[in-house]
Protein backbone atom coordinates (compact mmCIF):
# COMPACT_ATOMS: atom_id res chain seq x y z
CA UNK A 1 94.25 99.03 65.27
CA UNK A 2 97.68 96.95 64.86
CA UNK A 3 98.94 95.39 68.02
CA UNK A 4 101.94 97.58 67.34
CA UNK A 5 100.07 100.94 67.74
CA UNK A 6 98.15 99.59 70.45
CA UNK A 7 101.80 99.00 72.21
CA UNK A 8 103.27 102.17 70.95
CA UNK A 9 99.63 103.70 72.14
CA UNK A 10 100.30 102.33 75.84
CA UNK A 11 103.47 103.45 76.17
CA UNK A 12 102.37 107.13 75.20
CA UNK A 13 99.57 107.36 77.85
CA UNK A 14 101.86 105.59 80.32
CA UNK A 15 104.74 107.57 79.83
CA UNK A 16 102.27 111.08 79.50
CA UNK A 17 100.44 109.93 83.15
CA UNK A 18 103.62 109.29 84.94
CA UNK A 19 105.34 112.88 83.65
CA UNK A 20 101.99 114.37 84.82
CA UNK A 21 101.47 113.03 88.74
CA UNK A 22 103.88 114.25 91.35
CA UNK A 23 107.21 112.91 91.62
CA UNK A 24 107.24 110.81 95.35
CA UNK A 25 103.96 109.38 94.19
CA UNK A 26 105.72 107.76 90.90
CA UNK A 27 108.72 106.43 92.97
CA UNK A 28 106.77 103.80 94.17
CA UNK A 29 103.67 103.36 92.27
CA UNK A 30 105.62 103.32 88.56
CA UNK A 31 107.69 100.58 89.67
CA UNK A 32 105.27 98.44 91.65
CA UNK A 33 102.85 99.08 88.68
CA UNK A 34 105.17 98.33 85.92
CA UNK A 35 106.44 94.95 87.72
CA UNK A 36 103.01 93.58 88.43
CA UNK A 37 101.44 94.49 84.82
CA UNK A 38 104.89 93.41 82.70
CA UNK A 39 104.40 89.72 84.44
CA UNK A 40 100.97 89.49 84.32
CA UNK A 41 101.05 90.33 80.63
CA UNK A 42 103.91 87.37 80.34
CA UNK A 43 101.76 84.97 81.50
CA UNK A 44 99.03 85.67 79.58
CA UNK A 45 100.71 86.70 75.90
CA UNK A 46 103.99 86.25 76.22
CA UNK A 47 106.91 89.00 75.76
CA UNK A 48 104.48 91.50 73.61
CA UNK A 49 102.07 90.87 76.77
CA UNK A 50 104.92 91.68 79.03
CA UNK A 51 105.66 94.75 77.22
CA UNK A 52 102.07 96.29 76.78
CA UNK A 53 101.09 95.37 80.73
CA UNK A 54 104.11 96.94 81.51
CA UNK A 55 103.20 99.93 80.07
CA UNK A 56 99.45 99.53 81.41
CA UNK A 57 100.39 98.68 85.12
CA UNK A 58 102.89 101.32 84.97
CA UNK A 59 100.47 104.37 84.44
CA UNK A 60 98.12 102.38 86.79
CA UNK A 61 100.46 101.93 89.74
CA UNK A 62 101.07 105.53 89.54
CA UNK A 63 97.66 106.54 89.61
CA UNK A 64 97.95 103.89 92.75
CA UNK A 65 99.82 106.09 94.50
CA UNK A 66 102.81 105.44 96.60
CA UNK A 67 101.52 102.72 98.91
CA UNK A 68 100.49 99.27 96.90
CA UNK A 69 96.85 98.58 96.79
CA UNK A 70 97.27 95.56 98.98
CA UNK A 71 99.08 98.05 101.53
CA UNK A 72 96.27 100.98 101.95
CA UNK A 73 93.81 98.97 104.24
CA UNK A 74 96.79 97.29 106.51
CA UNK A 75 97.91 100.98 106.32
CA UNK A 76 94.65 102.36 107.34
CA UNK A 77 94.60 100.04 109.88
CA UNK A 78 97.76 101.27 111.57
CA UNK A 79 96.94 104.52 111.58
CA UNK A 80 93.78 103.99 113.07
CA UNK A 81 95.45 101.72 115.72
CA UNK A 82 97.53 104.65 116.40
CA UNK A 83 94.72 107.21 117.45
CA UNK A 84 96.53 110.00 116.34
CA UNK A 85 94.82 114.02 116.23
CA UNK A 86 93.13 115.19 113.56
CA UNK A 87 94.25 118.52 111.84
CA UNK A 88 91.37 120.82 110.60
CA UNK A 89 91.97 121.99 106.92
CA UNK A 90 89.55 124.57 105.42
CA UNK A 91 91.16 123.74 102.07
CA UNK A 92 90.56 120.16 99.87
CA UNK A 93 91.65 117.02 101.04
CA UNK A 94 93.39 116.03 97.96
CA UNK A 95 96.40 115.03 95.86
CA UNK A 96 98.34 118.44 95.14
CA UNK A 97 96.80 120.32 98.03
CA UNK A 98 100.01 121.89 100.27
CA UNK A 99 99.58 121.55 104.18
CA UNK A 100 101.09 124.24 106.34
CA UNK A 101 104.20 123.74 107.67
CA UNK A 102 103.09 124.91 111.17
CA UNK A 103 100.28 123.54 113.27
CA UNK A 104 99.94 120.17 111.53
CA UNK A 105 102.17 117.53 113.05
CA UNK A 106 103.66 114.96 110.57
CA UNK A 107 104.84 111.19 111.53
CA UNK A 108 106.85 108.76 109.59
CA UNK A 109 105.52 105.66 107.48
CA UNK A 110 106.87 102.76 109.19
CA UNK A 111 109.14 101.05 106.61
CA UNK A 112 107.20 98.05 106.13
CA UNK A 113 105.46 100.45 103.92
CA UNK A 114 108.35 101.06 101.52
CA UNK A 115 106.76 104.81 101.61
CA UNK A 116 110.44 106.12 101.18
CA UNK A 117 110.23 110.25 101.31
CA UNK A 118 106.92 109.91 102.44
CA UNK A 119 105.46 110.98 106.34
CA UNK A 120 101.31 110.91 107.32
CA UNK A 121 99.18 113.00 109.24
CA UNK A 122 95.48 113.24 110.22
CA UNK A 123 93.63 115.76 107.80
CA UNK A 124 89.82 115.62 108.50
CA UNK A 125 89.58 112.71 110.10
CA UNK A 126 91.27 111.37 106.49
CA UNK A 127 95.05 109.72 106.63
CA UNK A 128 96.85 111.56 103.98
CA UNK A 129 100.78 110.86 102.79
CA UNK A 130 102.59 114.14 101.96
CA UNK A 131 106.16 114.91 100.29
CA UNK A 132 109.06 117.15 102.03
CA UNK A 133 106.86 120.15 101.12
CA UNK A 134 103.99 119.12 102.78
CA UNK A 135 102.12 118.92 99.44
CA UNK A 136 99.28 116.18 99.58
CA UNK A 137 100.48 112.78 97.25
CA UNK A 138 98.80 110.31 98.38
CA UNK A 139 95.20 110.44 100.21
CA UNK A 140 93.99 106.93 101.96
CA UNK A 141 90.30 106.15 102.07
């Protein structure tokens, strides 16, 4: 396979994964992603290398989620720190999965998290991000 179609190849499954994942998770993730891989594939081959780890570290940083890697334990940390109730959900903990709108109680990201959109809460004994609609887009483990 050329280096070409590998590139064009990247791109695809980049630009597929970020079309597929909810929206407030790509906000943050896409960028962050795209920033870290496009340099790291500079330094190593050069403007080609920028433009295939680009691509690569886009689709990864949205798989990411909306906090950085290097954020989730300092995250996890906080909200630990914080000792705040945990909501029981019969449903799965996961990416997608819509919290009610009653009975849960919902607190913002401190900004140091560049979370923008985002607020937490406490779902079985699990820290969880969720959108405006409650929906699920980031869990923290």
């Amino acid at each position: 396979m050329s280096l070409k179609s590998t590139t064009l190849t990247s791109l695809l499954a980049a630009s597929v994964l970020a079309l597929s994942l909810p929206m407030a998770a790509q906000a943050q993730g896409l960028v962050r992603g795209a920033e870290r891989g496009a340099q790291d594939g500079a330094d190593a081959a050069g403007p080609l290398g920028a433009i295939v780890g680009g691509a690569v570290g886009a689709a990864t940083g949205t798989v990411g989620g909306i906090l950085g890697i290097d954020d989730r334990p300092r995250f996890r940390q906080y909200v630990t720190r914080e000792r705040r109730p945990s909501y029981a959900y019969d449903g799965d903990v996961r990416v997608g999965s819509v919290l009610p709108g009653t009975g849960v109680t919902y607190y913002d990201v401190p900004d140091e998290y560049n979370a923008r959109g985002a607020r937490y809460t406490i779902v079985n004994e699990r820290p969880v991000l969720v959108d405006r609609s409650h929906r699920i887009v980031e869990v923290i483990d």
